[in-house]
PDB file of N, CA and C in Angstrom:
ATOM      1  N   UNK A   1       5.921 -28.847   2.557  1.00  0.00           N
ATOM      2  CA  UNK A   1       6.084 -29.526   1.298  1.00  0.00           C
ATOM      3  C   UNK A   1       7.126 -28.768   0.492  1.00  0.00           C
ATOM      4  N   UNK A   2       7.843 -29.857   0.117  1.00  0.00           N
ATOM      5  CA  UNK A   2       9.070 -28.884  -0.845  1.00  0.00           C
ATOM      6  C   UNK A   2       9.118 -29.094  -2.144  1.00  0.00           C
ATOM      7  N   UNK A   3       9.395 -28.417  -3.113  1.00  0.00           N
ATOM      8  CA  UNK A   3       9.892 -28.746  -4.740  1.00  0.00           C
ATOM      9  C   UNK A   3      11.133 -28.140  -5.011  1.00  0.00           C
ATOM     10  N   UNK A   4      11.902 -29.091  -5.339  1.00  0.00           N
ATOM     11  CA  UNK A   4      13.292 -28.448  -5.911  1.00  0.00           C
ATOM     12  C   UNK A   4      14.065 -27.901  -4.926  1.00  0.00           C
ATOM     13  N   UNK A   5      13.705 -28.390  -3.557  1.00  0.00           N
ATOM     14  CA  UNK A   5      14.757 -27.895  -2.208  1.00  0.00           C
ATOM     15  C   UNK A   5      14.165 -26.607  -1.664  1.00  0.00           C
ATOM     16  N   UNK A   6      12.453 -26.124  -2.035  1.00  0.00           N
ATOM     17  CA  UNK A   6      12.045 -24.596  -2.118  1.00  0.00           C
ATOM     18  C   UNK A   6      10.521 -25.102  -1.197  1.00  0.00           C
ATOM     19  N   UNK A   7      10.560 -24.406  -0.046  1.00  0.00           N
ATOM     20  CA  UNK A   7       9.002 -25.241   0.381  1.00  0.00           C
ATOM     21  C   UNK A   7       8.311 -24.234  -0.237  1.00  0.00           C
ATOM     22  N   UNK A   8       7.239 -24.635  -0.947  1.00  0.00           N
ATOM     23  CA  UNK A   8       6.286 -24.014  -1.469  1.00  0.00           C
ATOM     24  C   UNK A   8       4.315 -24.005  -0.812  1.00  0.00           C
ATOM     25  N   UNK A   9       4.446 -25.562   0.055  1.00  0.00           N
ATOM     26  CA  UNK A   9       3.282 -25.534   0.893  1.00  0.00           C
ATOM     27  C   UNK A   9       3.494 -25.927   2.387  1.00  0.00           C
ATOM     28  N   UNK A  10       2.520 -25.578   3.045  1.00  0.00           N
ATOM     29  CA  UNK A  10       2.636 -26.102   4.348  1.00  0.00           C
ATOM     30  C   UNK A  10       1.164 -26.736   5.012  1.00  0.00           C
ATOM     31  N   UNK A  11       1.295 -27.243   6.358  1.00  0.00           N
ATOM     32  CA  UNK A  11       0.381 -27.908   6.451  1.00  0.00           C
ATOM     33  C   UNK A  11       0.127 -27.870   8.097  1.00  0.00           C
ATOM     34  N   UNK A  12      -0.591 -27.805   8.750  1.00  0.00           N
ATOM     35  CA  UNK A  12      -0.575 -27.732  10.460  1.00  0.00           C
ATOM     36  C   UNK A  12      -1.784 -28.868  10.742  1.00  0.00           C
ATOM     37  N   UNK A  13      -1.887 -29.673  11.491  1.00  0.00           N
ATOM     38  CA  UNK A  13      -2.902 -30.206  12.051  1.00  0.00           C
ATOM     39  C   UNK A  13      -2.855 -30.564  12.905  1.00  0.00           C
ATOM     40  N   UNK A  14      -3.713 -30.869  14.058  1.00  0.00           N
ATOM     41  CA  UNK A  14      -4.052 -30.748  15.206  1.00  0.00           C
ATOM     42  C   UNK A  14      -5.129 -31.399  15.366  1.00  0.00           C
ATOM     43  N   UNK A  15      -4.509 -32.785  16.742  1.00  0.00           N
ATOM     44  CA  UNK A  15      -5.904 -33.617  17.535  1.00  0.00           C
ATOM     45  C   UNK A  15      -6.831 -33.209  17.871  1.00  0.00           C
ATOM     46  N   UNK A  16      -7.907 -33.108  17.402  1.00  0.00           N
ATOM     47  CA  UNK A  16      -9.173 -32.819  18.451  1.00  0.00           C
ATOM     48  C   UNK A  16      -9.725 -34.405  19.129  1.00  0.00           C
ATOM     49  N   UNK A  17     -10.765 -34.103  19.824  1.00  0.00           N
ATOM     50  CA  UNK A  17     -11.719 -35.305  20.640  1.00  0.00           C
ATOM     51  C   UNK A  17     -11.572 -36.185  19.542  1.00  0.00           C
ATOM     52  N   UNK A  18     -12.483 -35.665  18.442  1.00  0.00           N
ATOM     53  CA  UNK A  18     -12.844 -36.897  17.872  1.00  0.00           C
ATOM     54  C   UNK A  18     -12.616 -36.907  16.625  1.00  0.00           C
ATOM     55  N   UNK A  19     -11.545 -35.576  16.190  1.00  0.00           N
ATOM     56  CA  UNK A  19     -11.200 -35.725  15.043  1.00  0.00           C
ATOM     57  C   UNK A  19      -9.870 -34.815  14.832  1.00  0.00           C
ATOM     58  N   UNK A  20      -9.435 -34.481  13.759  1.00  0.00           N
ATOM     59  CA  UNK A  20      -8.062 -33.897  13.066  1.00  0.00           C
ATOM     60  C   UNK A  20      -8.582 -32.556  12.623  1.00  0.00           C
ATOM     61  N   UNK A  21      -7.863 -31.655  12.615  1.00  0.00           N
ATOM     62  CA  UNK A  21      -8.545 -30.073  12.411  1.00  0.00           C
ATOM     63  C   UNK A  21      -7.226 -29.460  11.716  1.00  0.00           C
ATOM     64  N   UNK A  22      -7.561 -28.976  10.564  1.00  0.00           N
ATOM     65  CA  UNK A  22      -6.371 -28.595  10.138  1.00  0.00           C
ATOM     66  C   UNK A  22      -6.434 -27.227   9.770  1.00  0.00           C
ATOM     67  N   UNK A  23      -5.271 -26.422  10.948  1.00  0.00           N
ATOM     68  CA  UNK A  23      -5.582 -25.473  11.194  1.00  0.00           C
ATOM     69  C   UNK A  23      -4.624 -24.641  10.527  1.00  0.00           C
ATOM     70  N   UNK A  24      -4.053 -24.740   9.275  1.00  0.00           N
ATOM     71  CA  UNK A  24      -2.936 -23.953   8.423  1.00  0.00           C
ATOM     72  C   UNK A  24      -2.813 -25.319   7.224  1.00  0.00           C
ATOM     73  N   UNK A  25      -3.396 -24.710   5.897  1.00  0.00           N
ATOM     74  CA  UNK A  25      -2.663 -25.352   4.465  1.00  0.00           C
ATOM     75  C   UNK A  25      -2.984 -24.220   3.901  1.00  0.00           C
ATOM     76  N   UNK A  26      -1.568 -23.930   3.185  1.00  0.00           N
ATOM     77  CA  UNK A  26      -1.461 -22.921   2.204  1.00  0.00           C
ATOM     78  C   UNK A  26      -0.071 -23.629   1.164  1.00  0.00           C
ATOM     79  N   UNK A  27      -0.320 -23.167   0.216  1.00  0.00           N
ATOM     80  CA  UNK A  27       0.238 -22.960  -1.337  1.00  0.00           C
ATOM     81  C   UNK A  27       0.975 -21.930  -1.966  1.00  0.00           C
ATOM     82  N   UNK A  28       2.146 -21.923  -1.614  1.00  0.00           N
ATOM     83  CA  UNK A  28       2.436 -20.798  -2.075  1.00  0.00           C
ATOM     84  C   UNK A  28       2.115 -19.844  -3.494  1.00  0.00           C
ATOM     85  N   UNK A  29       2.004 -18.517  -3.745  1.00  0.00           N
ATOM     86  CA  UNK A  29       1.375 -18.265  -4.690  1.00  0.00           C
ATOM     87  C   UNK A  29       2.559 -18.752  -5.645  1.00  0.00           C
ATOM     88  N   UNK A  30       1.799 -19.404  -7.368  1.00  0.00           N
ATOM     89  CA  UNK A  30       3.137 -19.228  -8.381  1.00  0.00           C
ATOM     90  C   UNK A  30       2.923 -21.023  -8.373  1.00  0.00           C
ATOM     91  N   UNK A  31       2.644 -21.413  -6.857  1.00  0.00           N
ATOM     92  CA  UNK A  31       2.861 -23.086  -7.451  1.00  0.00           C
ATOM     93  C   UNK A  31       1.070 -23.715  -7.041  1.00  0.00           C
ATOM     94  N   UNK A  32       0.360 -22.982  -7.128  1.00  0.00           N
ATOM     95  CA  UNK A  32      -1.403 -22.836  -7.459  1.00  0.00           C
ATOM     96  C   UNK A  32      -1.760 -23.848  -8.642  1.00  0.00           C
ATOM     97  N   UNK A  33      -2.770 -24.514  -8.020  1.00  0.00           N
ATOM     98  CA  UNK A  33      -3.108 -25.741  -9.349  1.00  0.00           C
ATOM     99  C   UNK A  33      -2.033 -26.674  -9.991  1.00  0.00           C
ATOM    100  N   UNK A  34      -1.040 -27.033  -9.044  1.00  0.00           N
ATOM    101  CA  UNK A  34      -0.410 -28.348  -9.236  1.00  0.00           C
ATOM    102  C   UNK A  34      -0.658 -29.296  -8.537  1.00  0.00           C
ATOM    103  N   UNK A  35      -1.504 -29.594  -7.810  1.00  0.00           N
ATOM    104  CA  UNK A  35      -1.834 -30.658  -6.658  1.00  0.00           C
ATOM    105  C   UNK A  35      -0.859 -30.500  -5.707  1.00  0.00           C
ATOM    106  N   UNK A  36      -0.413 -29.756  -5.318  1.00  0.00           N
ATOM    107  CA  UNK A  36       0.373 -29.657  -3.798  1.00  0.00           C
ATOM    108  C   UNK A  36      -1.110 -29.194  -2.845  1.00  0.00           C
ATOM    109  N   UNK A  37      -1.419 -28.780  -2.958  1.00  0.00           N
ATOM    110  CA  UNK A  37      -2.651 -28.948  -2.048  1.00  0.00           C
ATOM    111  C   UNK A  37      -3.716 -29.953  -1.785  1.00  0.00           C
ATOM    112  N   UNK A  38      -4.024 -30.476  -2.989  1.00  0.00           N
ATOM    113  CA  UNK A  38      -4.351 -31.888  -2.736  1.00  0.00           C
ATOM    114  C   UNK A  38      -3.486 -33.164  -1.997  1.00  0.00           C
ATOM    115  N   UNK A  39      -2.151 -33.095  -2.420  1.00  0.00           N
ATOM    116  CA  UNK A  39      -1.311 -33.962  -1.933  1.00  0.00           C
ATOM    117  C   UNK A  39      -0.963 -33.825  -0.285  1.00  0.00           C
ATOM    118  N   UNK A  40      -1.365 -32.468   0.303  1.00  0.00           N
ATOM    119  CA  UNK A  40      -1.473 -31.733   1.515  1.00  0.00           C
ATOM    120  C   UNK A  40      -2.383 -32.551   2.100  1.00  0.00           C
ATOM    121  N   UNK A  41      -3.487 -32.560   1.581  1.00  0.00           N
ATOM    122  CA  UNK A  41      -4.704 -33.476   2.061  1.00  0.00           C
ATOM    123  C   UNK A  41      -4.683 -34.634   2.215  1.00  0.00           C
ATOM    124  N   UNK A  42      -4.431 -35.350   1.283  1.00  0.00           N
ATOM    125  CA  UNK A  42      -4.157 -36.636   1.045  1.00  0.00           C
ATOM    126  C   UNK A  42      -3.532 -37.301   2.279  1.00  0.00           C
ATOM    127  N   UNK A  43      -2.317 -36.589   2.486  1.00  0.00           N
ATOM    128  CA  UNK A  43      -1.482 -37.055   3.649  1.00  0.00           C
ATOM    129  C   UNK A  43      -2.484 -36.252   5.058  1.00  0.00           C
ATOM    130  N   UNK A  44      -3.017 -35.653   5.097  1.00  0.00           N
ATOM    131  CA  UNK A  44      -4.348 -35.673   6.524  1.00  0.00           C
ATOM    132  C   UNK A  44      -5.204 -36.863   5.995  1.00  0.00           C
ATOM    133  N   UNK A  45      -5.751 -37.081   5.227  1.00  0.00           N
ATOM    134  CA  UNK A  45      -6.630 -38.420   5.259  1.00  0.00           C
ATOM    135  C   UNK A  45      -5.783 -39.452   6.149  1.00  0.00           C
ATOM    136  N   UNK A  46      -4.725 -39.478   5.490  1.00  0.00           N
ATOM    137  CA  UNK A  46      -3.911 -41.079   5.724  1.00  0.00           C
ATOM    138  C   UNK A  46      -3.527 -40.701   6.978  1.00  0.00           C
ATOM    139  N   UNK A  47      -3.557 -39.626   7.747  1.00  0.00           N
ATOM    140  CA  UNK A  47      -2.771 -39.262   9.717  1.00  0.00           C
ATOM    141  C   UNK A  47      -4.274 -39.576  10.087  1.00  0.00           C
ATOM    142  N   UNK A  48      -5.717 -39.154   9.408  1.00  0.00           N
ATOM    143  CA  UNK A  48      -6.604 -39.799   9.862  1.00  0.00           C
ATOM    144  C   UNK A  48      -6.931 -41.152  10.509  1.00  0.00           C
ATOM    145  N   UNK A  49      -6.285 -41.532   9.397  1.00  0.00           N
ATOM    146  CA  UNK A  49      -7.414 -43.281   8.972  1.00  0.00           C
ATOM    147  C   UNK A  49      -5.877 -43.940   9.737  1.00  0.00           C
ATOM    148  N   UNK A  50      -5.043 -43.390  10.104  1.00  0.00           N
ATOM    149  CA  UNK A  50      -3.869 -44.233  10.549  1.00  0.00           C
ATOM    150  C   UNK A  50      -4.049 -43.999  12.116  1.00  0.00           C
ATOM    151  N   UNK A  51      -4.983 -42.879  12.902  1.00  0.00           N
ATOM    152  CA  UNK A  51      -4.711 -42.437  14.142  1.00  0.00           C
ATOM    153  C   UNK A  51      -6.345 -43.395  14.355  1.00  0.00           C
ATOM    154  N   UNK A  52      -7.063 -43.486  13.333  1.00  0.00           N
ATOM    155  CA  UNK A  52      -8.437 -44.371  13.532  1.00  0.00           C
ATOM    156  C   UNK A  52      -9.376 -43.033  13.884  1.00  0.00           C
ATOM    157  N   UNK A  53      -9.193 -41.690  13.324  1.00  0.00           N
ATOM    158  CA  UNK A  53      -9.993 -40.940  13.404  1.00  0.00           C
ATOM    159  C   UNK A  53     -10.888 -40.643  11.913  1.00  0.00           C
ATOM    160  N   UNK A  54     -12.427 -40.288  12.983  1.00  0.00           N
ATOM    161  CA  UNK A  54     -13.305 -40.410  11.181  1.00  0.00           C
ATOM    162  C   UNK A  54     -13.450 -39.027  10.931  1.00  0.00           C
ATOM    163  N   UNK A  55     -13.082 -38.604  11.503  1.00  0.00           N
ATOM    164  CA  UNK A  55     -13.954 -36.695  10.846  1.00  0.00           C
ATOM    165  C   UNK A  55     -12.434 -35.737  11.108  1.00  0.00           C
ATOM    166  N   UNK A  56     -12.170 -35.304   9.407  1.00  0.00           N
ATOM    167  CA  UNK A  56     -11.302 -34.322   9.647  1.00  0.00           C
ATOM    168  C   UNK A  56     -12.427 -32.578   9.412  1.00  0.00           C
ATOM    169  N   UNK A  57     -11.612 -31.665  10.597  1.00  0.00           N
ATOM    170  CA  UNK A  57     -12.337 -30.312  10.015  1.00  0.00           C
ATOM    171  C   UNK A  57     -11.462 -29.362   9.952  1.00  0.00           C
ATOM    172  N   UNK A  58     -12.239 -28.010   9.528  1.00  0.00           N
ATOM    173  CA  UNK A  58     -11.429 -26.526   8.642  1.00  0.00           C
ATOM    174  C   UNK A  58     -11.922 -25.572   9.312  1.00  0.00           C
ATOM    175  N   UNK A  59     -11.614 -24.535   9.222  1.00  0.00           N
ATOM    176  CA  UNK A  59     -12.202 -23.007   8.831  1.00  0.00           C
ATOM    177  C   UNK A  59     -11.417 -22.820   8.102  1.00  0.00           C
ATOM    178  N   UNK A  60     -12.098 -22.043   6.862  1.00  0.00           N
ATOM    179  CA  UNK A  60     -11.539 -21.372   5.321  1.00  0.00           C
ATOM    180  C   UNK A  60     -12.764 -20.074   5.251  1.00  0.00           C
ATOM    181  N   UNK A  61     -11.683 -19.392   4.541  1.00  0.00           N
ATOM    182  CA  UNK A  61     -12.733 -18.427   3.724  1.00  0.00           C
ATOM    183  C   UNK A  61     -13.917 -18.629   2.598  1.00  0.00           C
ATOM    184  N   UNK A  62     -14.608 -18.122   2.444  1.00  0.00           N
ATOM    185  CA  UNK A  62     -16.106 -18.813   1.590  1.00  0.00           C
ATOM    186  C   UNK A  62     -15.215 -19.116   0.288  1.00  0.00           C
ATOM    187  N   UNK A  63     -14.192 -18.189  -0.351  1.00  0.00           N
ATOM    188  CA  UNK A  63     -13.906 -17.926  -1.360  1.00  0.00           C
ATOM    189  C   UNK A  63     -12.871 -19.162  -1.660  1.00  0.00           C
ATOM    190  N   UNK A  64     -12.443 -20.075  -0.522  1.00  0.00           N
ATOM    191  CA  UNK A  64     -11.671 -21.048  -1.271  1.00  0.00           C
ATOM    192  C   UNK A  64     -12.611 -22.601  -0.661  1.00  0.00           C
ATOM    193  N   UNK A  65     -14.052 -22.483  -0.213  1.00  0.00           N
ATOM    194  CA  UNK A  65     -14.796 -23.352  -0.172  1.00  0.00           C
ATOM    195  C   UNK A  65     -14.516 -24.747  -1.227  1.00  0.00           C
ATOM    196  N   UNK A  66     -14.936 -24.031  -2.448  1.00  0.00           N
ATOM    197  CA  UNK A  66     -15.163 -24.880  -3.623  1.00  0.00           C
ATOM    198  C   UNK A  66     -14.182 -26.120  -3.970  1.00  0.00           C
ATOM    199  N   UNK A  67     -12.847 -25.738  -3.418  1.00  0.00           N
ATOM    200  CA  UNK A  67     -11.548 -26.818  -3.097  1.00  0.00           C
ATOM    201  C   UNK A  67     -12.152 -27.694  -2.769  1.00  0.00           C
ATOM    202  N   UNK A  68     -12.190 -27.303  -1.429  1.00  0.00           N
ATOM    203  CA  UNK A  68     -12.208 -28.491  -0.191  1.00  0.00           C
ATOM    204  C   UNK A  68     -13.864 -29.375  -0.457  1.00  0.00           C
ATOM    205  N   UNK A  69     -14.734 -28.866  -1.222  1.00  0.00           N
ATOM    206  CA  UNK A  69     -15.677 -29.286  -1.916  1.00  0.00           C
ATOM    207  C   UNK A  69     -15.759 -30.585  -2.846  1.00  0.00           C
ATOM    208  N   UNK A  70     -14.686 -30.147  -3.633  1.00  0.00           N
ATOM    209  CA  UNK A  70     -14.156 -31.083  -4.608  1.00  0.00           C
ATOM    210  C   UNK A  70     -13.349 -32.125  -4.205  1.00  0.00           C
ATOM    211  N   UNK A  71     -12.780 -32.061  -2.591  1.00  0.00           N
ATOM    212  CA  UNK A  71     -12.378 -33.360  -2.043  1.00  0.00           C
ATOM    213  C   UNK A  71     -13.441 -33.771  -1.249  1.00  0.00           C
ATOM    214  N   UNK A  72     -15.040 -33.373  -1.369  1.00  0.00           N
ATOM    215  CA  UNK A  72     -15.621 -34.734  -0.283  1.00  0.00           C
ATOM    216  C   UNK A  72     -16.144 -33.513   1.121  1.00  0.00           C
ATOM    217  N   UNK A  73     -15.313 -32.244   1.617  1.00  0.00           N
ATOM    218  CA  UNK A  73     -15.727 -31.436   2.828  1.00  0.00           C
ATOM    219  C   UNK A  73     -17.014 -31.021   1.984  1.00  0.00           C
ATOM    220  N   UNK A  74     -17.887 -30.881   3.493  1.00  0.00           N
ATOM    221  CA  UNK A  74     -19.262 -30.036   3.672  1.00  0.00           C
ATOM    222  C   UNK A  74     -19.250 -29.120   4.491  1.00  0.00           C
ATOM    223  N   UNK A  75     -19.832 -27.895   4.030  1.00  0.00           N
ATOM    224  CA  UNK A  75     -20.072 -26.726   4.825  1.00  0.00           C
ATOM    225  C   UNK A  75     -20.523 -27.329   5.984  1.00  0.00           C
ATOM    226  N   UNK A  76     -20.696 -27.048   7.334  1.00  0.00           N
ATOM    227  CA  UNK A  76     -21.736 -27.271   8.495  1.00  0.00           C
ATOM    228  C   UNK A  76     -21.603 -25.642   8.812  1.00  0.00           C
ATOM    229  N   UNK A  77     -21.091 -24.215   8.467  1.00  0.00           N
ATOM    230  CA  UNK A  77     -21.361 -23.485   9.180  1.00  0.00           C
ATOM    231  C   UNK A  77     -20.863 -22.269   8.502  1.00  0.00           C
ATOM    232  N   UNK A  78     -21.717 -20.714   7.955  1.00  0.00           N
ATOM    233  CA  UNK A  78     -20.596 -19.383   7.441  1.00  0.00           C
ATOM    234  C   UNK A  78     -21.088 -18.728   8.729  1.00  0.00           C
ATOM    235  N   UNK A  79     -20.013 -18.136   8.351  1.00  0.00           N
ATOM    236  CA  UNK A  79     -20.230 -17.080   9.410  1.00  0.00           C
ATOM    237  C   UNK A  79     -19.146 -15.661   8.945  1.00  0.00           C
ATOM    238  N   UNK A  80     -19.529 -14.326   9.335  1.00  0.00           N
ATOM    239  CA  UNK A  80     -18.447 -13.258   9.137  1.00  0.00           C
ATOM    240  C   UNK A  80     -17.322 -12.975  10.239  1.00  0.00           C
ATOM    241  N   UNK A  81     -16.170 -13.399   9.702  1.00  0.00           N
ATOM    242  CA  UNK A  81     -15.091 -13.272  10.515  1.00  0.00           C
ATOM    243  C   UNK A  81     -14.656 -11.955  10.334  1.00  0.00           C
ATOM    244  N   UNK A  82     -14.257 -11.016  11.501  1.00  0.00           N
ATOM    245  CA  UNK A  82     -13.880  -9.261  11.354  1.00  0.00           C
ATOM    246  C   UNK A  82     -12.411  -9.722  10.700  1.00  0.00           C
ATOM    247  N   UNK A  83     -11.251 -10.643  11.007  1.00  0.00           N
ATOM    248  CA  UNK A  83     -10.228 -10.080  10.333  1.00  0.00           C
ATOM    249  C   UNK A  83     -10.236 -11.815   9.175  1.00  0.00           C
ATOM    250  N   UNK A  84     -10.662 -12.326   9.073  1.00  0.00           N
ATOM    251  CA  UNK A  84     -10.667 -12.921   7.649  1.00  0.00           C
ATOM    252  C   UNK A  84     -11.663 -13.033   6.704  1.00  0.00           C
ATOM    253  N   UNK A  85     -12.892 -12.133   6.760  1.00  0.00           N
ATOM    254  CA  UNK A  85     -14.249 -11.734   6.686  1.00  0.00           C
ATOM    255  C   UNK A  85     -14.915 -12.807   6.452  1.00  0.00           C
ATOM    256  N   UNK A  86     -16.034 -13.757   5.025  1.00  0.00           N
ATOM    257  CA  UNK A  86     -16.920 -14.798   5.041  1.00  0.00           C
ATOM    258  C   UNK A  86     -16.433 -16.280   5.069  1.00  0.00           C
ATOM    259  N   UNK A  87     -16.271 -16.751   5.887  1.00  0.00           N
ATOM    260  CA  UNK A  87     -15.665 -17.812   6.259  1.00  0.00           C
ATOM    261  C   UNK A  87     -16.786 -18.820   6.365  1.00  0.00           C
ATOM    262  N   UNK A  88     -15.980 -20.028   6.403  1.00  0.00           N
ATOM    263  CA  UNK A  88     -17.036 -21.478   6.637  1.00  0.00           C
ATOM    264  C   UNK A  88     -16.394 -22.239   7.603  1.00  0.00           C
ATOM    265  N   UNK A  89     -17.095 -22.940   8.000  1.00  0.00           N
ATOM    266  CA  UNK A  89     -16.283 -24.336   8.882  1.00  0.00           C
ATOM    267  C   UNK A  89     -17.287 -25.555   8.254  1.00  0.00           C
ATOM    268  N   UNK A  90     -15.993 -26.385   7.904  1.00  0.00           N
ATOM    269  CA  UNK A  90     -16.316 -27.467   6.764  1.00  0.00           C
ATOM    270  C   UNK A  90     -15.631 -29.044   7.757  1.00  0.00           C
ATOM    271  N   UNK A  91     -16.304 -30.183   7.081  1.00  0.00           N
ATOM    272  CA  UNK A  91     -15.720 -31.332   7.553  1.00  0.00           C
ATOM    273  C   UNK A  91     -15.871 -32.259   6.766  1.00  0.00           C
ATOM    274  N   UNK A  92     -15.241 -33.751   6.634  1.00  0.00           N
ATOM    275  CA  UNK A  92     -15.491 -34.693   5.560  1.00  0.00           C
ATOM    276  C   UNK A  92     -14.981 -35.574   6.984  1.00  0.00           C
ATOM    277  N   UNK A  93     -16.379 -36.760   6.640  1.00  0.00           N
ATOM    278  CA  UNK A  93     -16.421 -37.793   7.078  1.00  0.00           C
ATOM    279  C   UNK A  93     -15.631 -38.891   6.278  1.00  0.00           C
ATOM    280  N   UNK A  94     -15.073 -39.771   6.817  1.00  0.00           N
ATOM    281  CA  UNK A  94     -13.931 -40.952   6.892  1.00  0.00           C
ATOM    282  C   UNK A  94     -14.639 -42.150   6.617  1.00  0.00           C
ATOM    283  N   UNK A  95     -15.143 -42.891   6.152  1.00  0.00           N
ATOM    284  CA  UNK A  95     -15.735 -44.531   6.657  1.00  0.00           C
ATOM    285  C   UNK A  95     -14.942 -45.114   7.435  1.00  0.00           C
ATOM    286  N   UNK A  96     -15.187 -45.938   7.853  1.00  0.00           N
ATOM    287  CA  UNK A  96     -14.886 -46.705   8.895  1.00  0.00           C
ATOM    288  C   UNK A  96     -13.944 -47.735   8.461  1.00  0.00           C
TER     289      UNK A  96
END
């Protein structure tokens, strides 16, 4: 994602079986709380619902849970990661 010719976010996702796994969104620091991370998402919903897949999922750290919260993901799992320490794996179901 770019502003002003400067990428400031990025985004990785990746097919699974039966769903989209997005395995890199970050924000660069400085452009935090402008919706570039939401707008990150937004466009995985729509590679979702356009590939006809219902379940996108994550691993994040516990500490940026509360985001992906506020779009609709549910914890299904923490666990302690040695090099990114309390982590979750989260998913949000699609309707049909």
């Amino acid at each position: 994602m770019e502003d002003k010719g400067k990428i400031v976010g990025v985004l990785c996702i990746q097919k699974q079986t039966d769903s989209l796994h997005i395995s890199r969104l970050g924000v660069r620091k400085g452009h935090w709380r402008k919706g570039y991370g939401k707008e990150l998402l937004k466009f995985t919903i729509s590679e979702a619902r356009e590939r006809g897949t219902q379940k996108i999922s994550l691993e994040r750290e516990t500490e940026n849970v509360e985001f992906y919260e506020g779009l609709g993901f549910k914890t299904t799992r923490e666990y302690h990661d040695p090099h990114w320490g309390n982590s979750a794996t989260m998913e949000l179901s699609l309707p049909i």
